[in-house]
PDB file of N, CA and C in Angstrom:
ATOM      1  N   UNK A   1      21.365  -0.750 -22.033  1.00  0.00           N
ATOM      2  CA  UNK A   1      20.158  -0.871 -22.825  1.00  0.00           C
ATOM      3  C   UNK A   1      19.561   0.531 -22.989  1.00  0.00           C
ATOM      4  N   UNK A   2      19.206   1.015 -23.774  1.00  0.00           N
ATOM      5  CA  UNK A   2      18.193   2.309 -24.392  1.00  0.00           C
ATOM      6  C   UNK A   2      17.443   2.223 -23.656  1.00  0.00           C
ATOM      7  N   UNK A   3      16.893   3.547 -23.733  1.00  0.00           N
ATOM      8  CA  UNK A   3      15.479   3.700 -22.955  1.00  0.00           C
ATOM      9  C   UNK A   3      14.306   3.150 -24.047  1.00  0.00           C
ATOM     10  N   UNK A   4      14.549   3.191 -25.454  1.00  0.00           N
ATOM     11  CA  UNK A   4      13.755   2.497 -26.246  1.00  0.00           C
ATOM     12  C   UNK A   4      13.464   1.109 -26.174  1.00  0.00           C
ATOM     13  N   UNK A   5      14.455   0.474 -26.012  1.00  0.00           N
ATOM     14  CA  UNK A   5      14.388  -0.876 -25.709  1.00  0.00           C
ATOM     15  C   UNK A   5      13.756  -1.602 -24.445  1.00  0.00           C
ATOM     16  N   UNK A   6      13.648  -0.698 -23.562  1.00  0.00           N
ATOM     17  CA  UNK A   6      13.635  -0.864 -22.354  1.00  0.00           C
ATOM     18  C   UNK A   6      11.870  -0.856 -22.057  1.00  0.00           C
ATOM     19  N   UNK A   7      11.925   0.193 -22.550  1.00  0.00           N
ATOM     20  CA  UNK A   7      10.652   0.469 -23.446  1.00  0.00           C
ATOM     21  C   UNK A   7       9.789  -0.573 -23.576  1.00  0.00           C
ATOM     22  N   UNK A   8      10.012  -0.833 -24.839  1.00  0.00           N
ATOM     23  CA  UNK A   8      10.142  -2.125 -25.967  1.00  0.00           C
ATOM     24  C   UNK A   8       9.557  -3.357 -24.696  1.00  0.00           C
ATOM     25  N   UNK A   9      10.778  -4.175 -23.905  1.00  0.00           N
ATOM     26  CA  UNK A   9      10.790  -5.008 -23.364  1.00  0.00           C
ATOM     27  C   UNK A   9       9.820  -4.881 -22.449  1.00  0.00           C
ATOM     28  N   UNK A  10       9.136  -3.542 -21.851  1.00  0.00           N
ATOM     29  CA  UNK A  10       8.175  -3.364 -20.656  1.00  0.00           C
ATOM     30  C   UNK A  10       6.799  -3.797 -21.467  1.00  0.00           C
ATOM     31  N   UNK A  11       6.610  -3.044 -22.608  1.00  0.00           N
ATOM     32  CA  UNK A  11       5.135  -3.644 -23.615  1.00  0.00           C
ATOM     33  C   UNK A  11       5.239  -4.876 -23.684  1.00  0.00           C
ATOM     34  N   UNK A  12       6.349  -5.676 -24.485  1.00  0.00           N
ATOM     35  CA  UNK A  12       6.171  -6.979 -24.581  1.00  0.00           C
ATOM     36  C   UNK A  12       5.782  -7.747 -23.740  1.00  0.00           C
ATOM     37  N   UNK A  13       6.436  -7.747 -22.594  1.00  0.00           N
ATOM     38  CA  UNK A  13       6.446  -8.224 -20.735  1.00  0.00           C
ATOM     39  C   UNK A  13       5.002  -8.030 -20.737  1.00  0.00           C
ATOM     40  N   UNK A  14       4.402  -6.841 -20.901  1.00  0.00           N
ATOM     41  CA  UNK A  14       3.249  -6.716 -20.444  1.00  0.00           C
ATOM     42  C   UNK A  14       1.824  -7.003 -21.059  1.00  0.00           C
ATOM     43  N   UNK A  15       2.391  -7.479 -22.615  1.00  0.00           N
ATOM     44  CA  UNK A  15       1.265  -8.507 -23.514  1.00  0.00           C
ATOM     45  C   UNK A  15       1.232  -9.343 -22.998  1.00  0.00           C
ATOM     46  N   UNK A  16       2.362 -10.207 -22.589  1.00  0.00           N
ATOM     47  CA  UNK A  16       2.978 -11.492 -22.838  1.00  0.00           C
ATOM     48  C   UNK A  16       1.766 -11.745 -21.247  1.00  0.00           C
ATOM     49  N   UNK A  17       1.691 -10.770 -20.033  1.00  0.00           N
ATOM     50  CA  UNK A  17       1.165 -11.008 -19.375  1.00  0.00           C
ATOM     51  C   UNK A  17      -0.262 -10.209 -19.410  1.00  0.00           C
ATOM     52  N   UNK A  18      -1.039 -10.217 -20.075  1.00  0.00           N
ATOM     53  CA  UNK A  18      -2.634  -9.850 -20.108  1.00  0.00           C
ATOM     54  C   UNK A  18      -2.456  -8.233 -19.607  1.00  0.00           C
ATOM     55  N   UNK A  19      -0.675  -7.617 -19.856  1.00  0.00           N
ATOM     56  CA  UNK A  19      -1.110  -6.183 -19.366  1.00  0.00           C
ATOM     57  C   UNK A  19      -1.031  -5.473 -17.357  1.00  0.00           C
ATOM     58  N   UNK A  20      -0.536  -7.059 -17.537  1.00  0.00           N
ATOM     59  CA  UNK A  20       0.081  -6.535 -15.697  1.00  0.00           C
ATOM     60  C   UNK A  20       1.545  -7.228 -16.065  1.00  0.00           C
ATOM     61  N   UNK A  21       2.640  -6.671 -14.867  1.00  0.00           N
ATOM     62  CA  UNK A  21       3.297  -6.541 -14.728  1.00  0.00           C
ATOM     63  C   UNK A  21       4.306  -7.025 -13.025  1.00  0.00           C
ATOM     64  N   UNK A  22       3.122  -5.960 -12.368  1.00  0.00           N
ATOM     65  CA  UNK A  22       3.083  -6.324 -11.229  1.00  0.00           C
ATOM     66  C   UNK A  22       2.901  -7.672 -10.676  1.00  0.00           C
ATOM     67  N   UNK A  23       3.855  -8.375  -9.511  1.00  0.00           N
ATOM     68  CA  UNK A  23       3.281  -9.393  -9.061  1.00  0.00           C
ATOM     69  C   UNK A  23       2.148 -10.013  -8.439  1.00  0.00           C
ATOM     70  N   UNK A  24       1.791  -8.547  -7.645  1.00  0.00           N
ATOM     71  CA  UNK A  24       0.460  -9.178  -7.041  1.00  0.00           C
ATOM     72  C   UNK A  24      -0.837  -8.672  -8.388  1.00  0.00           C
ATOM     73  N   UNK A  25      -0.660  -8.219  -8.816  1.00  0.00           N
ATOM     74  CA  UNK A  25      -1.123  -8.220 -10.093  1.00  0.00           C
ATOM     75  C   UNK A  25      -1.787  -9.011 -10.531  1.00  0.00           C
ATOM     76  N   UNK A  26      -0.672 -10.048 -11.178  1.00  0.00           N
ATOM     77  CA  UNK A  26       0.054 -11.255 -11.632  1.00  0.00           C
ATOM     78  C   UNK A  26      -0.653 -12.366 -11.111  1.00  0.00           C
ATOM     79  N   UNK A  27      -0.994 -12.406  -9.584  1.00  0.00           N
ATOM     80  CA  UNK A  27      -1.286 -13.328  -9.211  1.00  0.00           C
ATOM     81  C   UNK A  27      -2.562 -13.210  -8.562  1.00  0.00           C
ATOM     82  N   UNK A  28      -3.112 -12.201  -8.501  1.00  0.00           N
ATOM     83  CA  UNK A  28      -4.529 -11.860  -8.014  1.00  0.00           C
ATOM     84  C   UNK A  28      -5.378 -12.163  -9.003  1.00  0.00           C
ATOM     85  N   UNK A  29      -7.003 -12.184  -8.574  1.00  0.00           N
ATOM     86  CA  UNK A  29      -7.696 -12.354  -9.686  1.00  0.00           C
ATOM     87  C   UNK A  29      -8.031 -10.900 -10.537  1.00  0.00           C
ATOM     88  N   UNK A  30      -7.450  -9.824  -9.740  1.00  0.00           N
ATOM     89  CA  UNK A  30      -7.777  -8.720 -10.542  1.00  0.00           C
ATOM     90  C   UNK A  30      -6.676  -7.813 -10.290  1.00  0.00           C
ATOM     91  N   UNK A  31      -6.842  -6.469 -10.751  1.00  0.00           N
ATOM     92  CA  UNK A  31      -5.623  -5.230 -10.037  1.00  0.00           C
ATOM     93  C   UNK A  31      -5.823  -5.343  -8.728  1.00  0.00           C
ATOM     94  N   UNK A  32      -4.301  -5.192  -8.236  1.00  0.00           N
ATOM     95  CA  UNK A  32      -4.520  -4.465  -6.859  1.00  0.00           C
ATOM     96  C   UNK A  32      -4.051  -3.015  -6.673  1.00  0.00           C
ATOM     97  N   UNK A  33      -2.742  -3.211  -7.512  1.00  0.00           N
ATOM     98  CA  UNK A  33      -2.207  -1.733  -7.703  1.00  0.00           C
ATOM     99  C   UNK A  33      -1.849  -1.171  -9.337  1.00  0.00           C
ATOM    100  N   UNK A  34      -2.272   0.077  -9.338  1.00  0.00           N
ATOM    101  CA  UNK A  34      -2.126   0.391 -10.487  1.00  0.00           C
ATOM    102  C   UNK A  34      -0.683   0.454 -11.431  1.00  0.00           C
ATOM    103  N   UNK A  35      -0.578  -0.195 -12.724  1.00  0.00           N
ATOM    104  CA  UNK A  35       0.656   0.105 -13.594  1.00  0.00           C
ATOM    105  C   UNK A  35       0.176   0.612 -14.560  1.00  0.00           C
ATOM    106  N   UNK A  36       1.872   1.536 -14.851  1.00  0.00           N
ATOM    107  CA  UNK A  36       1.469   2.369 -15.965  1.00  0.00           C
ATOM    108  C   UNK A  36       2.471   2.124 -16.994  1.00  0.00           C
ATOM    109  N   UNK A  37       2.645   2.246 -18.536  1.00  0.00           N
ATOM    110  CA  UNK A  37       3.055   1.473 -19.499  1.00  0.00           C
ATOM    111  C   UNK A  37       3.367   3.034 -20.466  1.00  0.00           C
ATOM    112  N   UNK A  38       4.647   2.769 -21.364  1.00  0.00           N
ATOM    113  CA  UNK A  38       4.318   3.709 -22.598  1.00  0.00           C
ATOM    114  C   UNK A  38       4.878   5.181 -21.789  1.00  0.00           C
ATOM    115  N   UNK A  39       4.867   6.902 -21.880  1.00  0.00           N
ATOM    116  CA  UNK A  39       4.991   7.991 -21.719  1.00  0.00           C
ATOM    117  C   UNK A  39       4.595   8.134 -20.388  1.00  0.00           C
ATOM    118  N   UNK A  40       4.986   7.569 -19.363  1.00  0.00           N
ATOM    119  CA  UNK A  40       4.770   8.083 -18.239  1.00  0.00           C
ATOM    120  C   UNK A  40       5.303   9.491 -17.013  1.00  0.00           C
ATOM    121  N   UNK A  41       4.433  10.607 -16.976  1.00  0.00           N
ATOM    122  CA  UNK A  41       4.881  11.471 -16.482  1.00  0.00           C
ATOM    123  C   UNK A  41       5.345  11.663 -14.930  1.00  0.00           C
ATOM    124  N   UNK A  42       5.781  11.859 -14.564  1.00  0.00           N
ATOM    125  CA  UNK A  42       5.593  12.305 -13.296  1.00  0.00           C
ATOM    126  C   UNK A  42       4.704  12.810 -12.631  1.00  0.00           C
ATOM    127  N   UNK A  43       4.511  13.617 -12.896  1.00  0.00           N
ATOM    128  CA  UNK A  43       3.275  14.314 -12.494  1.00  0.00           C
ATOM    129  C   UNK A  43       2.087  13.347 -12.750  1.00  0.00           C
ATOM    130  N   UNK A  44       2.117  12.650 -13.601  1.00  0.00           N
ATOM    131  CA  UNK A  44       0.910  11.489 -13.971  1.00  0.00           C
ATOM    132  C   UNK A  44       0.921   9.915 -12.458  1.00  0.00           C
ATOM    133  N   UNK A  45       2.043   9.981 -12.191  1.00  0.00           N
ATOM    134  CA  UNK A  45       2.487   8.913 -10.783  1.00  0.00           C
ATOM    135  C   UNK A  45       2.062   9.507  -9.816  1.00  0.00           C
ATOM    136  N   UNK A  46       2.559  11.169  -9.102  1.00  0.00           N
ATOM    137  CA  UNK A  46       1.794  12.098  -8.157  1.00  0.00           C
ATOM    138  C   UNK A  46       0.437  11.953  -8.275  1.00  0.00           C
ATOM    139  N   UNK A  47      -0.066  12.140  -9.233  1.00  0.00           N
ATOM    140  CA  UNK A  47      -1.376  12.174  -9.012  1.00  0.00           C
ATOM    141  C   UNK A  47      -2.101  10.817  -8.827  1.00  0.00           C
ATOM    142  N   UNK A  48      -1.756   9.868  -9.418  1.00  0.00           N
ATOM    143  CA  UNK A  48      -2.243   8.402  -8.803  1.00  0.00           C
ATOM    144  C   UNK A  48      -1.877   8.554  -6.987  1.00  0.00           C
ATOM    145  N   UNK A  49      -1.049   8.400  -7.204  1.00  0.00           N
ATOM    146  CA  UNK A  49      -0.605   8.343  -5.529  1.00  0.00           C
ATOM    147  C   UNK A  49      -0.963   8.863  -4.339  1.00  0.00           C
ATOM    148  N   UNK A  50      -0.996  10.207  -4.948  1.00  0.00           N
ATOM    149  CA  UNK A  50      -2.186  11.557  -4.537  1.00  0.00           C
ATOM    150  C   UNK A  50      -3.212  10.800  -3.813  1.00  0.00           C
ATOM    151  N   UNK A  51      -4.180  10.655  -5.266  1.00  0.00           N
ATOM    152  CA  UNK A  51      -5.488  10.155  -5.490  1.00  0.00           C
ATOM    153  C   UNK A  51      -5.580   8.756  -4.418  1.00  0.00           C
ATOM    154  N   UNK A  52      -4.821   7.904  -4.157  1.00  0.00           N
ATOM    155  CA  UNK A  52      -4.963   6.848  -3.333  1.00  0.00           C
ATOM    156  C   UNK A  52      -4.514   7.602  -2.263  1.00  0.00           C
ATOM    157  N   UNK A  53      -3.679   7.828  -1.343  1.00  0.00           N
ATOM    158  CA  UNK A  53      -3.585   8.105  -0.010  1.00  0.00           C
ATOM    159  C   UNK A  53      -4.356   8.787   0.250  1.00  0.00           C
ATOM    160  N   UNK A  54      -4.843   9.448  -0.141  1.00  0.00           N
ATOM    161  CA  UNK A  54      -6.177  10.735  -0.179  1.00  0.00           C
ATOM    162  C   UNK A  54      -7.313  10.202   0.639  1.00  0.00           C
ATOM    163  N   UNK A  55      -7.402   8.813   0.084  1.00  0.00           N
ATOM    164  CA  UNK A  55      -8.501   7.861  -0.073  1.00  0.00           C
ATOM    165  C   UNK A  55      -8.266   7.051   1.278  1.00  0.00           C
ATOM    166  N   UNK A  56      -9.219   6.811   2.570  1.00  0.00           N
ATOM    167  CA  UNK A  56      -8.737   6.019   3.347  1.00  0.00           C
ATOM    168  C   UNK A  56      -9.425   4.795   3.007  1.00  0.00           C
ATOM    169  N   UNK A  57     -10.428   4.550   2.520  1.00  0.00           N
ATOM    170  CA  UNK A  57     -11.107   3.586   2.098  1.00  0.00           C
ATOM    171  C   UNK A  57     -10.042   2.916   0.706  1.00  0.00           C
ATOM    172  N   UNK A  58      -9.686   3.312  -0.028  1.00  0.00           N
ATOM    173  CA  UNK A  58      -8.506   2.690  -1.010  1.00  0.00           C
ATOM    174  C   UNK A  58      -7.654   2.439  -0.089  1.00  0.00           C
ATOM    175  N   UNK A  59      -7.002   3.138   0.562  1.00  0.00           N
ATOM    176  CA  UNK A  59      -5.683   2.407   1.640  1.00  0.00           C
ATOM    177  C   UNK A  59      -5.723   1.408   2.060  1.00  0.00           C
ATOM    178  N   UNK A  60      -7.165   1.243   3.107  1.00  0.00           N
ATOM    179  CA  UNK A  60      -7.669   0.248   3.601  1.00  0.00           C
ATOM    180  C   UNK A  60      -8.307  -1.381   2.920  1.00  0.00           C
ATOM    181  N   UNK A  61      -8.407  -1.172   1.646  1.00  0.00           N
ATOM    182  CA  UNK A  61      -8.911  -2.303   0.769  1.00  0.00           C
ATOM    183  C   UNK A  61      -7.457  -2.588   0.242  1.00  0.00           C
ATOM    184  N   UNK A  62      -7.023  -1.658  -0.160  1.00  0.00           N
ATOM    185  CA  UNK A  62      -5.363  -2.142  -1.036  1.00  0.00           C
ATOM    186  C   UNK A  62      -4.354  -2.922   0.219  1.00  0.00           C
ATOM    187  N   UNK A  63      -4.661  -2.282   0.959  1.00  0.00           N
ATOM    188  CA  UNK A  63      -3.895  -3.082   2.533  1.00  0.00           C
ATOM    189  C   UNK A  63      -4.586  -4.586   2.255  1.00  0.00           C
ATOM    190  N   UNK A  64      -5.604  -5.146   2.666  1.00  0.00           N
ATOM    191  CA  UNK A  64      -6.778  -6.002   2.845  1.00  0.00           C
ATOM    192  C   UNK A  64      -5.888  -6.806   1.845  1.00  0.00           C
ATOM    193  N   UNK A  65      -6.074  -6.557   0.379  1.00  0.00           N
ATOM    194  CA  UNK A  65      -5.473  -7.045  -0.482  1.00  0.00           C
ATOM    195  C   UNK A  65      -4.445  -7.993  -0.537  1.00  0.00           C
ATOM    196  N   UNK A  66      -3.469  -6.627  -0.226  1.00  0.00           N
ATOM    197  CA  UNK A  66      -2.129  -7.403   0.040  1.00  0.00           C
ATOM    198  C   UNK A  66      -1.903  -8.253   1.089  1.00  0.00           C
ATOM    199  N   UNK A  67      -2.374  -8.302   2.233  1.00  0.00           N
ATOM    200  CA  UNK A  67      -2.927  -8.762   3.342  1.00  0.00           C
ATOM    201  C   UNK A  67      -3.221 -10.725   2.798  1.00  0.00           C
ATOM    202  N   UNK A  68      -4.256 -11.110   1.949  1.00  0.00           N
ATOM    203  CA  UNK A  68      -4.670 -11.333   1.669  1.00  0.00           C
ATOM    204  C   UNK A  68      -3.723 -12.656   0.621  1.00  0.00           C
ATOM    205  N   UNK A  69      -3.298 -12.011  -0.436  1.00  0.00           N
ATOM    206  CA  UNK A  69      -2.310 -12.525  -0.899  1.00  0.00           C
ATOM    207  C   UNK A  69      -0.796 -13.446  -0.447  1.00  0.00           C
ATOM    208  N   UNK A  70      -0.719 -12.454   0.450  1.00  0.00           N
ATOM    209  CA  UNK A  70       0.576 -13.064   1.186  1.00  0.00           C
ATOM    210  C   UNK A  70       0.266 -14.433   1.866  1.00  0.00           C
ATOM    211  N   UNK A  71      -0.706 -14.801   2.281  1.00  0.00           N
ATOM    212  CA  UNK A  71      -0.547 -16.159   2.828  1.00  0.00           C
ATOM    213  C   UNK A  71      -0.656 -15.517   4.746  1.00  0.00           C
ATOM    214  N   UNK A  72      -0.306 -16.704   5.059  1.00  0.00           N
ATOM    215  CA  UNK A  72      -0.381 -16.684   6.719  1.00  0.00           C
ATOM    216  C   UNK A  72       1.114 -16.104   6.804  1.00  0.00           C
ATOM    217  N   UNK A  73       1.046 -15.757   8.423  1.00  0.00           N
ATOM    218  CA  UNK A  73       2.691 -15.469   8.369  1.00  0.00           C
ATOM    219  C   UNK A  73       3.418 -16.745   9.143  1.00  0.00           C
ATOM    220  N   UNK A  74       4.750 -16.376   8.649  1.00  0.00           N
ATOM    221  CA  UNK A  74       5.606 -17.165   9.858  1.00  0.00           C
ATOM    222  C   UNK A  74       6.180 -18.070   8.524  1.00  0.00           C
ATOM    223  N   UNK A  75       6.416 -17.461   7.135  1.00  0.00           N
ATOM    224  CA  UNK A  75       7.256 -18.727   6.358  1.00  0.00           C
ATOM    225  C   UNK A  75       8.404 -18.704   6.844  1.00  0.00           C
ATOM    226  N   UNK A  76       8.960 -17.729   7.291  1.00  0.00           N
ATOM    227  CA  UNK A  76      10.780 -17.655   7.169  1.00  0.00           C
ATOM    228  C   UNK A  76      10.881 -18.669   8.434  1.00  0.00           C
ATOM    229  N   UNK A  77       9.964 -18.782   9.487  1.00  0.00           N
ATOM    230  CA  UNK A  77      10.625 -19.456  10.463  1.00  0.00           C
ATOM    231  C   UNK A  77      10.173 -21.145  10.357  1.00  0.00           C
ATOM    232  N   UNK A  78       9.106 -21.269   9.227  1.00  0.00           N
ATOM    233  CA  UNK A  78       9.015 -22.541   9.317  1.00  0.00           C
ATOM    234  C   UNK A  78      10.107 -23.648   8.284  1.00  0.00           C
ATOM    235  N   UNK A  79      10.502 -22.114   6.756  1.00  0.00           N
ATOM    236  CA  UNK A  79      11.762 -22.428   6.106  1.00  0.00           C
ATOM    237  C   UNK A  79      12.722 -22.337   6.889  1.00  0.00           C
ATOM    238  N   UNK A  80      13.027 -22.248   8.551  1.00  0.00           N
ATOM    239  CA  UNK A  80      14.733 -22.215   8.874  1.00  0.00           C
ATOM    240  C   UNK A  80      14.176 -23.804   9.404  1.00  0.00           C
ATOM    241  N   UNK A  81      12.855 -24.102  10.038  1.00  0.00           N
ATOM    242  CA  UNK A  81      13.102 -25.104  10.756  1.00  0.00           C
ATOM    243  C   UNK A  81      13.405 -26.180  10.021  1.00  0.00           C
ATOM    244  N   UNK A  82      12.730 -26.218   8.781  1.00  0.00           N
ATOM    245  CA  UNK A  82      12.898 -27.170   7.523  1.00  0.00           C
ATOM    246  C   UNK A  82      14.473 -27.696   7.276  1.00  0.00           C
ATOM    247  N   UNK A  83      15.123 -26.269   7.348  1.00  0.00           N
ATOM    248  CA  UNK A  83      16.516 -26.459   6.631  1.00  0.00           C
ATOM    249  C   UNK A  83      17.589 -27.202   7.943  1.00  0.00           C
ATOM    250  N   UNK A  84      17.067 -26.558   9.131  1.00  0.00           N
ATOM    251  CA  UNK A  84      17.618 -27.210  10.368  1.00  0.00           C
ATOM    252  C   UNK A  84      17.269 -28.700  10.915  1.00  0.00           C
ATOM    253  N   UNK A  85      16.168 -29.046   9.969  1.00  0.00           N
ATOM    254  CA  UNK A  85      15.272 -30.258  10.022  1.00  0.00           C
ATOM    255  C   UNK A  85      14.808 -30.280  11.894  1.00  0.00           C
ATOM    256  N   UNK A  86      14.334 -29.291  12.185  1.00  0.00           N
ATOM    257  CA  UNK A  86      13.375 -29.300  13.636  1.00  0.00           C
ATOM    258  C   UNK A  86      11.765 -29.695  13.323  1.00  0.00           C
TER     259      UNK A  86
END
């Protein structure tokens, strides 16, 4: 596939979803982490990235977040007991 197309398919993807992309995104009621769409530099990703670790208060809420999302822990062991029927 082209990088045009590829392109192409990342805008559409990202109408099609209100402009996120991301899953937790996707499924949060708002951003959690930033996406970027269209001419993206490098130097334009460094500096996001920068700009958040920089930040212990962003670390700490974007953690929270994800935190948050995931649910309780312990699926994988309650999906083996399921499949083992324990």
């Amino acid at each position: 596939m082209s990088i045009q197309m590829r392109h192409f398919a990342v805008i559409i993807t990202a109408n099609y979803w209100g402009g996120v992309i991301f899953l937790p995104n996707r499924i949060a009621p708002h951003r959690v982490m930033h996406e970027r769409f269209g001419d993206v530099t490098p130097e334009d990703v460094a500096e996001e990235i920068h700009e958040d670790l920089s930040s212990p208060e962003s670390l700490r809420k974007t953690r929270e977040e994800f935190l948050a999302l995931s649910g309780e822990a312990g699926a994988a062991s309650r999906l083996c007991d399921i499949v083992c029927g324990k």
